[in-house]
Protein backbone atom coordinates (compact mmCIF):
# COMPACT_ATOMS: atom_id res chain seq x y z
CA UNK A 1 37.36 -46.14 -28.72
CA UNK A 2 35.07 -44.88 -25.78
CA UNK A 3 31.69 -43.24 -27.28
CA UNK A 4 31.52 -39.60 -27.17
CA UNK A 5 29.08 -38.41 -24.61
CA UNK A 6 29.91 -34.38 -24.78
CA UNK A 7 30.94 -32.24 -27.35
CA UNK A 8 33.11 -28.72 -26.07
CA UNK A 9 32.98 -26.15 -28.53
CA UNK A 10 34.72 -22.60 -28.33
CA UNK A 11 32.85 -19.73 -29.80
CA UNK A 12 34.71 -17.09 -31.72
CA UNK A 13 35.69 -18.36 -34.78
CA UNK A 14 34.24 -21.78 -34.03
CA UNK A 15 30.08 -20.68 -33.36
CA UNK A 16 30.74 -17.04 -34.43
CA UNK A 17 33.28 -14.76 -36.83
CA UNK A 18 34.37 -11.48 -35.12
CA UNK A 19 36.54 -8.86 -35.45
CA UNK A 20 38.62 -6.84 -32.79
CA UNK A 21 39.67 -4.35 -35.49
CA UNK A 22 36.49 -3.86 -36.03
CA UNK A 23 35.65 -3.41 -32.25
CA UNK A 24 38.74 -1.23 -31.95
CA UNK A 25 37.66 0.78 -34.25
CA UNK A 26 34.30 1.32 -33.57
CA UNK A 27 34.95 2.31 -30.10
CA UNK A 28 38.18 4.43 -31.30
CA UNK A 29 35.22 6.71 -32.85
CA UNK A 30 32.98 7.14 -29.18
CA UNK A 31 36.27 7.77 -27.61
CA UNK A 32 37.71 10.68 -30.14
CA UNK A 33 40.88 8.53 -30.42
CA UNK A 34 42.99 6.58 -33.22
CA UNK A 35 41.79 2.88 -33.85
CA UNK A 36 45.70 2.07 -32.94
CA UNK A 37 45.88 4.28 -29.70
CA UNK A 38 42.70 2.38 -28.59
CA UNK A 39 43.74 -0.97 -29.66
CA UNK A 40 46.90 -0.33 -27.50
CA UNK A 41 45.01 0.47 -24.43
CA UNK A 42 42.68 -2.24 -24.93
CA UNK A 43 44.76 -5.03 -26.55
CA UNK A 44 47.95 -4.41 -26.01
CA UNK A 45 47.57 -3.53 -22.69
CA UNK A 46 45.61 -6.34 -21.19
CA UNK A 47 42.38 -4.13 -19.93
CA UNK A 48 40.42 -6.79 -22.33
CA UNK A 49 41.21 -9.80 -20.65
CA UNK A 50 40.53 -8.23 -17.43
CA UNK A 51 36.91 -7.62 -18.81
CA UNK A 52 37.04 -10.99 -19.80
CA UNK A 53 38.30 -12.37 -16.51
CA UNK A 54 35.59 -10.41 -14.69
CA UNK A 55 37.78 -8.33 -12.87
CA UNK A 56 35.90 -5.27 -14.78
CA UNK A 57 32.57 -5.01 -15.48
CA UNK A 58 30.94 -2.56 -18.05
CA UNK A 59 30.43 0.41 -16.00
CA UNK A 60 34.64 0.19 -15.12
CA UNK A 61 35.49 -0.30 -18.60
CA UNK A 62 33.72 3.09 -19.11
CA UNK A 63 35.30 4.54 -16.67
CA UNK A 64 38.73 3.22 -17.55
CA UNK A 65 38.06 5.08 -21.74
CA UNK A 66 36.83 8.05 -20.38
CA UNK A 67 40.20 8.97 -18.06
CA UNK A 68 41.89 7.57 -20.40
CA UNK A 69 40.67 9.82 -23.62
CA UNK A 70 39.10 12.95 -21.45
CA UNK A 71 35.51 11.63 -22.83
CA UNK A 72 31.75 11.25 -21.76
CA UNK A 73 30.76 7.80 -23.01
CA UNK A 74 27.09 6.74 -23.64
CA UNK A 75 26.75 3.09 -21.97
CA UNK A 76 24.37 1.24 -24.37
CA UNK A 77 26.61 2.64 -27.23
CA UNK A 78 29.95 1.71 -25.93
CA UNK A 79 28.21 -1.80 -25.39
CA UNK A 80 27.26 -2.15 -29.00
CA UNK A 81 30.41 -0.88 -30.23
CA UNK A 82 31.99 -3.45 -28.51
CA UNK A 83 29.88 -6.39 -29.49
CA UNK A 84 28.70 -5.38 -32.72
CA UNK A 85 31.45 -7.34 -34.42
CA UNK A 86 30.31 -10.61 -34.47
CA UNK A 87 28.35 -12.75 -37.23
CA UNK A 88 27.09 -16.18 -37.04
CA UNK A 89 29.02 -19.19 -38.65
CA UNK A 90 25.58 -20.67 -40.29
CA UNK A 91 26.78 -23.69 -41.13
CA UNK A 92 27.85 -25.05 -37.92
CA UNK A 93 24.46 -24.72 -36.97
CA UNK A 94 22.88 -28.26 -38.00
CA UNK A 95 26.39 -29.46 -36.85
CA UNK A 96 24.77 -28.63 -33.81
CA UNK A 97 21.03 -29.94 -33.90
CA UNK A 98 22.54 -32.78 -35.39
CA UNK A 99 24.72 -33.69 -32.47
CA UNK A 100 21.88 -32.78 -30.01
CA UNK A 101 19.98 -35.02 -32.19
CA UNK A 102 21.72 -38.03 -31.37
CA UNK A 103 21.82 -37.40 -27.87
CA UNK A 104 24.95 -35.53 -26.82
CA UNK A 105 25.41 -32.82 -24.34
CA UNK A 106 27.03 -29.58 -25.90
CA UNK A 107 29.32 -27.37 -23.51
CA UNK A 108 30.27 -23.77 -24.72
CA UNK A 109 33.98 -23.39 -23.43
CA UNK A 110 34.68 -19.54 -23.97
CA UNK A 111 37.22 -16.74 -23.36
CA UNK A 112 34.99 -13.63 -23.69
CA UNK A 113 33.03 -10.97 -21.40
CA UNK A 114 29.19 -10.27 -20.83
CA UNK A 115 28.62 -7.63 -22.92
CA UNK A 116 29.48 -10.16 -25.80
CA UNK A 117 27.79 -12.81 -24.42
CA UNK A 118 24.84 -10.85 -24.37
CA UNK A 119 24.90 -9.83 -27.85
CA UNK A 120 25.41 -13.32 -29.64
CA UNK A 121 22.64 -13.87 -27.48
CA UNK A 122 19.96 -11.51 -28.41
CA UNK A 123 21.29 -11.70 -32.31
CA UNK A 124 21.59 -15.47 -32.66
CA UNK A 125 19.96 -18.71 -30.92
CA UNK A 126 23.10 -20.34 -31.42
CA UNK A 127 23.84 -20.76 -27.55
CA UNK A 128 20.63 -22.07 -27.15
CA UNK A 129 21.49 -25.40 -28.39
CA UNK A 130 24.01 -25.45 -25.57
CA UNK A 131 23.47 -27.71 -21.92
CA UNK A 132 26.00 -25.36 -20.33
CA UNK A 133 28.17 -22.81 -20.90
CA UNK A 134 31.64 -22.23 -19.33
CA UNK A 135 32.36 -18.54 -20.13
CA UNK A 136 35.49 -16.92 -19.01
CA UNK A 137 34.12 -14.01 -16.54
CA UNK A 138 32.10 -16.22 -15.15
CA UNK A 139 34.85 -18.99 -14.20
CA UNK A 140 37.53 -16.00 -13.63
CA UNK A 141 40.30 -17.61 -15.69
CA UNK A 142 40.69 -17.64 -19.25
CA UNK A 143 42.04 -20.51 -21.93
CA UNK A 144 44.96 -22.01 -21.47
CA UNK A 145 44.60 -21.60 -17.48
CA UNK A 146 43.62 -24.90 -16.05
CA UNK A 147 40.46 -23.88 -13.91
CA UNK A 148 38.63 -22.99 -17.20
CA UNK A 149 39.10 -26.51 -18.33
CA UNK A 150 38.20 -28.00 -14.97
CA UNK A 151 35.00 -26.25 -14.96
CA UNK A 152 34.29 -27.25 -18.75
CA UNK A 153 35.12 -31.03 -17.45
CA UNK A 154 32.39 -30.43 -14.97
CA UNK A 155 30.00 -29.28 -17.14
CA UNK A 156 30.74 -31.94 -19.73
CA UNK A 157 29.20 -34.60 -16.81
CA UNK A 158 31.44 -37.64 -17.66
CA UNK A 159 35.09 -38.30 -17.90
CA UNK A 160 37.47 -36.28 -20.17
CA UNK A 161 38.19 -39.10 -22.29
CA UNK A 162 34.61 -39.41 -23.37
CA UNK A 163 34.49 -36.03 -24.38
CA UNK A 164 35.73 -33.81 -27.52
CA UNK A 165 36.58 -30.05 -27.31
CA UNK A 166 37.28 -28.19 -30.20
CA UNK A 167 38.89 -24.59 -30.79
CA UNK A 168 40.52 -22.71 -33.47
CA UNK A 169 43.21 -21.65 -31.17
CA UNK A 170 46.03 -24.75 -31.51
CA UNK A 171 47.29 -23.52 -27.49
CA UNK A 172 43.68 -24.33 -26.36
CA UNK A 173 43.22 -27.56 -28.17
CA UNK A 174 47.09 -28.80 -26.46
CA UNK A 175 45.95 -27.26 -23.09
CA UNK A 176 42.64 -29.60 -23.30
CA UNK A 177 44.40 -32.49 -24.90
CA UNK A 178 46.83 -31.90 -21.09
CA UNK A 179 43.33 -32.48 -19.33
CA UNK A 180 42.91 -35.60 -20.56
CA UNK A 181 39.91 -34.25 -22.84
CA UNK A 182 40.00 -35.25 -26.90
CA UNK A 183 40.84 -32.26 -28.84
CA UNK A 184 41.00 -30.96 -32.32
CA UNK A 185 41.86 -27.86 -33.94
CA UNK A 186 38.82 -26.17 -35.55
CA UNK A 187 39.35 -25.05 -39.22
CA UNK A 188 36.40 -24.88 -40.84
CA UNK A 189 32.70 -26.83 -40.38
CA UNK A 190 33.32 -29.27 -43.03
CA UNK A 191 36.77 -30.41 -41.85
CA UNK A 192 35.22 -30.82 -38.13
CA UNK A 193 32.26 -32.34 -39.21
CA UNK A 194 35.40 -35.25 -41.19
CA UNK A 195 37.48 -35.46 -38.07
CA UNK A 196 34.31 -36.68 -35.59
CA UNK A 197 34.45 -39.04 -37.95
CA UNK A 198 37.23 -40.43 -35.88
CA UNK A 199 35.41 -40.83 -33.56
CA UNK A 200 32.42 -43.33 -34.83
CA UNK A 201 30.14 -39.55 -35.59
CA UNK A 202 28.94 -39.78 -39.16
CA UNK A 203 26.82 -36.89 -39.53
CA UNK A 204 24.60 -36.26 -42.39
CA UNK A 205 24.45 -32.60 -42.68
């Protein structure tokens, strides 16, 4: 088997925990609305993966809730109501400085938007750890679209085969394993930490 050179992690539910109920919710209250009537236009409708495709930005995702519910939104608070759902997955974290450790590159591979990019960010020093991150509204296409996964492959500096990528989402993990990349499903820290043992990674952590 080829030594690993890069690790690809996801975030949510891989780095980080969130919740969308949770973000529904919260912005359901700023908006005067039901948590269901905002998770519909949100969700259900698709306006979240346009903010996370970068076809919206922040000040059009206002704009959007405020026609939508006849409101006057407050911009900092809409932007903490929709990242203030997110805490860290602590023990992933010497996962992390281990691997660095030892001398491989990390990639962050995520389908997500700025303003909660920007939170983890200012709450966490997770993404710190990271050589590169490959976020969604940056690249303009979200997981399982192939140009997210070409750009991760870029970032990741050497061929697919000698790197792993790892999300909790089984889609992702087949879309990356179609890339040529190595790919497992991410349940918990413990059970990744046991499968890069498949991979000659012993980790002591």
């Amino acid at each position: 088997m080829c030594p690993l050179k890069t690790i690809i992690f996801d975030m949510g539910n891989v780095l980080t925990f969130f919740s969308h109920e949770k973000m529904c919710r919260q912005i359901a209250q700023l908006c005067g609305c039901s948590t269901e009537s905002l998770r519909q236009e949100l969700i259900d409708s698709g306006l979240q993966w346009e903010f996370e495709r970068g076809r919206i930005d922040e000040h059009q995702l206002k704009t959007r809730l405020e026609a939508r519910y006849g409101c006057r939104l407050d911009l900092s608070e809409l932007c903490r109501a929709t990242a203030d759902i997110f805490t860290l997955n602590s023990t992933i974290v010497p996962v992390l400085d281990e691997l660095k450790r030892r001398g491989l590159r990390l990639v962050l591979l995520s389908n997500t938007c700025v303003t909660h990019v920007r939170f983890i960010q200012q709450e966490f020093d997770v993404l710190n750890r990271f050589d590169h991150l490959v976020l969604s509204f940056e690249v303009g296409a979200v997981k399982p679209e192939p140009a997210i996964y070409q750009a991760a492959i870029q970032a990741a500096e050497c061929e697919p085969h000698e790197a792993l990528y790892t999300d909790d989402i089984s889609e992702y993990v087949e879309a990356g394993r179609s890339h040529g990349l190595n790919a497992v499903v991410f349940t918990t820290t413990e059970a990744f930490v046991n499968d890069l043992k498949s991979y000659d990674l012993n980790l002591e952590v």
